[in-house]
Protein backbone atom coordinates (compact mmCIF):
# COMPACT_ATOMS: atom_id res chain seq x y z
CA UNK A 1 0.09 13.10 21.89
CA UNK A 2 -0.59 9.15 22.01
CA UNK A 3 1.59 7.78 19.08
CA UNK A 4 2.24 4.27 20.35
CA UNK A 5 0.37 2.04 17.37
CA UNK A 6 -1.46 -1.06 17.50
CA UNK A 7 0.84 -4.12 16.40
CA UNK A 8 -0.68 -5.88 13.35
CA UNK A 9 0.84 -9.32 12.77
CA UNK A 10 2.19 -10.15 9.14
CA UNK A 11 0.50 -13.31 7.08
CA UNK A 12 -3.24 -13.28 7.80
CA UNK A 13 -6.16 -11.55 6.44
CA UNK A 14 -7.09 -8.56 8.53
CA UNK A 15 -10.57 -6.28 7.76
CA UNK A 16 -10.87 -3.06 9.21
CA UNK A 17 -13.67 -0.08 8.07
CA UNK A 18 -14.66 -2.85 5.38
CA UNK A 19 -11.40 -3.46 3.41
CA UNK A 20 -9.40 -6.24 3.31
CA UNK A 21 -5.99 -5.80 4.23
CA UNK A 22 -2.46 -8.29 4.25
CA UNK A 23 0.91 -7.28 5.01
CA UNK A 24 3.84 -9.78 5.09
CA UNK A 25 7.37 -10.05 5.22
CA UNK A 26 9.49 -10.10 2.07
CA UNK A 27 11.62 -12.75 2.69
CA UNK A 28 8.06 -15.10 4.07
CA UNK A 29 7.09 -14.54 0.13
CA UNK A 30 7.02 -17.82 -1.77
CA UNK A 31 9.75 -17.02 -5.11
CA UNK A 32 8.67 -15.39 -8.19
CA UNK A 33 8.22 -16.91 -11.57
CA UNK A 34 10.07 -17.63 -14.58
CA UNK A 35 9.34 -14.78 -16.64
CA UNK A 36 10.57 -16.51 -19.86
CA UNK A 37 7.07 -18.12 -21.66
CA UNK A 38 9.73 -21.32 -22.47
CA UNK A 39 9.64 -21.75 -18.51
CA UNK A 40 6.56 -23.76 -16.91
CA UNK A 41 4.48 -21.41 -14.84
CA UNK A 42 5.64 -21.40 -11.46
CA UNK A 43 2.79 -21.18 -7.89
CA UNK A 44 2.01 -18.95 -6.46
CA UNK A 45 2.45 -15.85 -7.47
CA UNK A 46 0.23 -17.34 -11.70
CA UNK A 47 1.17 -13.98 -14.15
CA UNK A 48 -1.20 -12.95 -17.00
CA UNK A 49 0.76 -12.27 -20.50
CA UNK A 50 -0.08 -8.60 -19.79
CA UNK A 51 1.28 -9.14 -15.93
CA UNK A 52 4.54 -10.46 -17.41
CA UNK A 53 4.86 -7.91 -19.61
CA UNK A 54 5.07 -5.10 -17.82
CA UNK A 55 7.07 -6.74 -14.48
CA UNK A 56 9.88 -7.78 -17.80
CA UNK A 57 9.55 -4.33 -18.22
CA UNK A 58 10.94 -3.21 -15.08
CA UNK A 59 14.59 -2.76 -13.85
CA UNK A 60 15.95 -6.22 -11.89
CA UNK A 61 15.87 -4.58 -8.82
CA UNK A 62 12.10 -3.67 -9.02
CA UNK A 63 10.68 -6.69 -9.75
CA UNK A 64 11.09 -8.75 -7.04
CA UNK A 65 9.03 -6.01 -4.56
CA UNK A 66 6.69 -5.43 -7.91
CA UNK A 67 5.53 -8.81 -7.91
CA UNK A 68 5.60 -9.23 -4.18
CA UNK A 69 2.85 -6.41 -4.21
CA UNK A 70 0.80 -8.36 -6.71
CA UNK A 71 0.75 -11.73 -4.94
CA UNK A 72 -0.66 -10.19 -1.77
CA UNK A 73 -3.40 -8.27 -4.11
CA UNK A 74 -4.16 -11.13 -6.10
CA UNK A 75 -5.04 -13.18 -2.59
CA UNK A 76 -7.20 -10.41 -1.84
CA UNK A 77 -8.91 -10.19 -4.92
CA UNK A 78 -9.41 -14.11 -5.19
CA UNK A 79 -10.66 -14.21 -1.01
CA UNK A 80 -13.43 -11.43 -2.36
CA UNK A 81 -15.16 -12.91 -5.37
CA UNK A 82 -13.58 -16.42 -5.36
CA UNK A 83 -11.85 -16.26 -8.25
CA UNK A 84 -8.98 -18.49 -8.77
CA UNK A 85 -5.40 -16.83 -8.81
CA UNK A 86 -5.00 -17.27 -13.03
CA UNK A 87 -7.81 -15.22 -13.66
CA UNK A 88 -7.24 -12.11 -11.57
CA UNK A 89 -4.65 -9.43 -12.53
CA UNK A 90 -3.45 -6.20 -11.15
CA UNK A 91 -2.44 -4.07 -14.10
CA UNK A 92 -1.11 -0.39 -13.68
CA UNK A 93 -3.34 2.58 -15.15
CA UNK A 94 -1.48 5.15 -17.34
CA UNK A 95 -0.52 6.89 -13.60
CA UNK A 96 0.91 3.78 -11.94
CA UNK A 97 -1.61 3.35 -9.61
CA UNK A 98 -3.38 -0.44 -9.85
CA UNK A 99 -6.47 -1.91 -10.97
CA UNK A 100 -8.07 -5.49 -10.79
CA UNK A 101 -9.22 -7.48 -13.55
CA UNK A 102 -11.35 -10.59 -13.30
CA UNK A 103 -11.34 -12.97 -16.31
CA UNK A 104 -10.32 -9.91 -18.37
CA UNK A 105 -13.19 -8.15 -16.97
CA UNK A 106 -12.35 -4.73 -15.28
CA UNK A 107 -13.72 -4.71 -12.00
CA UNK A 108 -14.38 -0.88 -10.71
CA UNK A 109 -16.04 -1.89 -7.52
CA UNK A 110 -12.99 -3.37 -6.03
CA UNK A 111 -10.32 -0.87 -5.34
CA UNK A 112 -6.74 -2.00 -4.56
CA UNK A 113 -3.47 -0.15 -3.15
CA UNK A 114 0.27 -1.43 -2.61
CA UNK A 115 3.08 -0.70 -0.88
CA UNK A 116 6.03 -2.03 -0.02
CA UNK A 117 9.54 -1.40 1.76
CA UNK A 118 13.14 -3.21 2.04
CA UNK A 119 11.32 -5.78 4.38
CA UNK A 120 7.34 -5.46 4.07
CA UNK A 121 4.98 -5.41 1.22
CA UNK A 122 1.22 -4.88 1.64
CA UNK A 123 -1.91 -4.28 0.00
CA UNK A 124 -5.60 -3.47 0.77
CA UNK A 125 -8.87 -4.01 -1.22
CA UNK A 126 -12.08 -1.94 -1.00
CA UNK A 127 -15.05 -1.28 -2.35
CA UNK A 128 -14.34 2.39 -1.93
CA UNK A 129 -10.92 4.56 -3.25
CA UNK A 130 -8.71 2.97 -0.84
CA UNK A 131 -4.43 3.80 -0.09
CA UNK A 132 -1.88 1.82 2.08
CA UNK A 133 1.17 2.62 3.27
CA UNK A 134 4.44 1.18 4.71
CA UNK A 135 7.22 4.00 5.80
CA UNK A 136 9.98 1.82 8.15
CA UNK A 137 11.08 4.18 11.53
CA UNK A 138 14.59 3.85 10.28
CA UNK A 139 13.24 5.90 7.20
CA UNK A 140 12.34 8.91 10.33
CA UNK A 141 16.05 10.71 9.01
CA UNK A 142 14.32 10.64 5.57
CA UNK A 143 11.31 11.85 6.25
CA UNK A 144 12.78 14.59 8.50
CA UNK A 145 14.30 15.91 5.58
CA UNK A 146 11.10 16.24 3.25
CA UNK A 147 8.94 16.93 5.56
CA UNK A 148 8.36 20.65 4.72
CA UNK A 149 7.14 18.78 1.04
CA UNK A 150 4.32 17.59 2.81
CA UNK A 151 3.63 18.65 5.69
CA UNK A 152 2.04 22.08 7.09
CA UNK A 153 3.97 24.08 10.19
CA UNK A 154 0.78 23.14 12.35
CA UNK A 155 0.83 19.23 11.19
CA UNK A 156 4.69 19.36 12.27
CA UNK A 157 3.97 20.59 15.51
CA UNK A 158 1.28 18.45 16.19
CA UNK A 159 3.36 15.47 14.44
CA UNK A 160 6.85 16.53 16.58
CA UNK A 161 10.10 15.43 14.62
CA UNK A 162 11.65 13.55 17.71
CA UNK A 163 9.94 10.02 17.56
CA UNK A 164 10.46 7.58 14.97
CA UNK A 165 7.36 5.78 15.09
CA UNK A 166 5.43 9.15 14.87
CA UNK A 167 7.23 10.57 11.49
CA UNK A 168 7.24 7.14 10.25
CA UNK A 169 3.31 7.03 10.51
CA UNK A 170 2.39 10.74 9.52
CA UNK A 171 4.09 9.98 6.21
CA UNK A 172 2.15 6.51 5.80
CA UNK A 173 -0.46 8.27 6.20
CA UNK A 174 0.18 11.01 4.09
CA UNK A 175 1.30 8.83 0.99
CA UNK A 176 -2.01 6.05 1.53
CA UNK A 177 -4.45 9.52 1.53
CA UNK A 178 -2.61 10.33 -1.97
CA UNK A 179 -3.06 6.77 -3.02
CA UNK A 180 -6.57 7.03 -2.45
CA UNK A 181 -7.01 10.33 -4.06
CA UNK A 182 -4.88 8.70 -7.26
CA UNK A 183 -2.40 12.09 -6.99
CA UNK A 184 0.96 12.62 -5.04
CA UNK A 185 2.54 13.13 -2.09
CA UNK A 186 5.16 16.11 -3.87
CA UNK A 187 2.97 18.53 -4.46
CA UNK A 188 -0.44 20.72 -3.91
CA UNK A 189 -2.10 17.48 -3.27
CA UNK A 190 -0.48 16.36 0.30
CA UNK A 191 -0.58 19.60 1.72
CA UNK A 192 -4.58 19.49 1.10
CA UNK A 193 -5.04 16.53 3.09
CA UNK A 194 -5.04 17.60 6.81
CA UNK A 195 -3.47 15.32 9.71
CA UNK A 196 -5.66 16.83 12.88
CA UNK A 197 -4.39 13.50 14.93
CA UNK A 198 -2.14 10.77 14.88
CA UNK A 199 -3.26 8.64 17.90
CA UNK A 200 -5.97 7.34 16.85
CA UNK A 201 -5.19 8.69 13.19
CA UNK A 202 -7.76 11.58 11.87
CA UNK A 203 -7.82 13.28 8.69
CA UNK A 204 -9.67 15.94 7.23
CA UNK A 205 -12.22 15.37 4.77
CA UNK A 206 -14.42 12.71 3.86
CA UNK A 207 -11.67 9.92 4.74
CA UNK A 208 -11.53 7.68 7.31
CA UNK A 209 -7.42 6.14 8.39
CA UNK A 210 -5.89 3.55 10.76
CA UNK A 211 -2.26 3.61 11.44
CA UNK A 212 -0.64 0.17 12.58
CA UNK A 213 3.09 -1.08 13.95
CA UNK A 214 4.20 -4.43 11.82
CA UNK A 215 7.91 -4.84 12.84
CA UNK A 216 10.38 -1.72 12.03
CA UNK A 217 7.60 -0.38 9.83
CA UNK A 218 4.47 1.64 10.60
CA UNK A 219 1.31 0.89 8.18
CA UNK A 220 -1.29 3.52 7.15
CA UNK A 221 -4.51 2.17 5.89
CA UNK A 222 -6.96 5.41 3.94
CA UNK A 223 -10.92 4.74 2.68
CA UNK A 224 -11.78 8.01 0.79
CA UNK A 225 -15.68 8.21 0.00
CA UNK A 226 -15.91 9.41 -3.53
C-alpha cells in the first residue's frame, strides 16, 4: 500500500474539499500576549475577555500551544467573512471542542478544528463538521502501543505497524474523524469509523479525508456531512 504523503508547506492558506486549512511551525508563531488586563494588548494573536479567561485558566505549559491554535483559527475565521482579528473568538464548548464567534455572534455555519504537536499547530475551517490532525512519525512508538484502542485487526493489517509515516497518519486520521464527529478517539467511537485506505486516505461513511507530510509530522484533514 502507497503511504508516501503529499508535502504541504507550513505558513500559507491552503483549501482543499472546501475548507480552509493553515499549519505552521511553533517557533514561526509571532509571541503571545500579556494576559494581565494592566498590560497593553499585544498583535497578533488580539484575546477577547472570555479568550483570556479561559487560556489564564490553563496550566503554563498549555498555553503557549492553546493560543498558538487560536491565532491560526482566528486568521481563518477573519480570511472567511472579513472580520477583523478583535472581533472573532474561538471559545471551547462544555466538551472542549471549539466554536467561532463573530462580534459576539455565534456563528454555526463555520466549523473549526485544532491541533497541535511539540513543533506544529494547525487548524481548518468549514462550512461542514470538520477535524484536523497532527500525529509527528517520532510519535509511531506511541501509537504502536495504543493502537489496539483504536484500531480494528483488519485496519492494522491494512495500516502495517512497520512505517512511521503510515501509523503516524492512520492516527491523524483517526483523531480528525473524532473531531468531526465531536466524540473520542478512546472509545466505541474510533473503532466505528473505518480506515478502508491510507494512500489516498478513505473512510467509511459519509466523510471525505486527506492525509498530508509537513516536516516530522503527518496532517489529517476530515469533512463529515451531517
Amino acid at each position: 500500500m502507497n503511504t508516501t504523503f503529499r508535502s504541504i508547506a507550513p505558513g500559507g492558506l491552503h483549501r482543499w474539499g472546501g475548507a480552509s486549512l493553515m499549519v505552521a511551525r511553533r517557533a514561526d508563531l509571532p509571541a503571545a500576549p500579556p494576559l494581565s488586563p494592566a498590560l497593553p494588548p499585544a498583535r497578533p494573536p488580539a484575546l477577547s475577555p472570555a479568550e483570556r479567561h479561559v487560556v489564564g485558566a490553563l496550566p503554563a505549559w498549555r498555553q503557549a500551544e492553546w493560543l498558538a491554535g487560536r491565532l491560526l483559527a482566528k486568521r481563518l475565521v477573519g480570511e472567511a467573512v472579513a472580520a477583523p482579528a478583535q472581533d472573532v473568538e474561538v471559545l471551547p464548548r462544555a466538551d472542549g471542542s471549539p466554536y467561532v464567534l463573530v462580534g459576539g455572534s455565534p456563528m454555526p455555519g463555520l466549523n473549526v478544528s485544532i491541533s497541535h504537536t511539540a513543533r506544529h499547530v494547525a487548524a481548518a475551517l468549514a462550512p461542514e463538521p470538520v477535524g484536523v490532525d497532527l500525529c509527528e512519525t517520532g510519535s509511531a512508538a506511541v501509537v504502536r502501543r495504543v493502537a489496539d484502542h483504536a484500531f480494528s485487526p483488519g485496519e492494522l493489517s491494512l495500516i502495517g505497524t512497520r512505517r512511521p509515516e503510515a501509523l503516524a497518519g492512520a492516527w491523524a486520521l483517526k483523531e480528525a474523524a473524532v473531531k468531526a464527529d465531536r466524540s473520542g478517539i478512546f472509545g466505541a467511537a474510533a473503532r466505528g469509523i473505518e480506515i478502508l485506505d491510507l494512500g489516498p486516505p478513505v473512510l467509511g461513511g459519509r466523510r471525505r479525508a486527506m492525509v498530508w507530510q509537513t516536516g516530522d509530522a503527518v496532517l489529517a484533514l476530515v469533512l463529515a456531512r451531517p
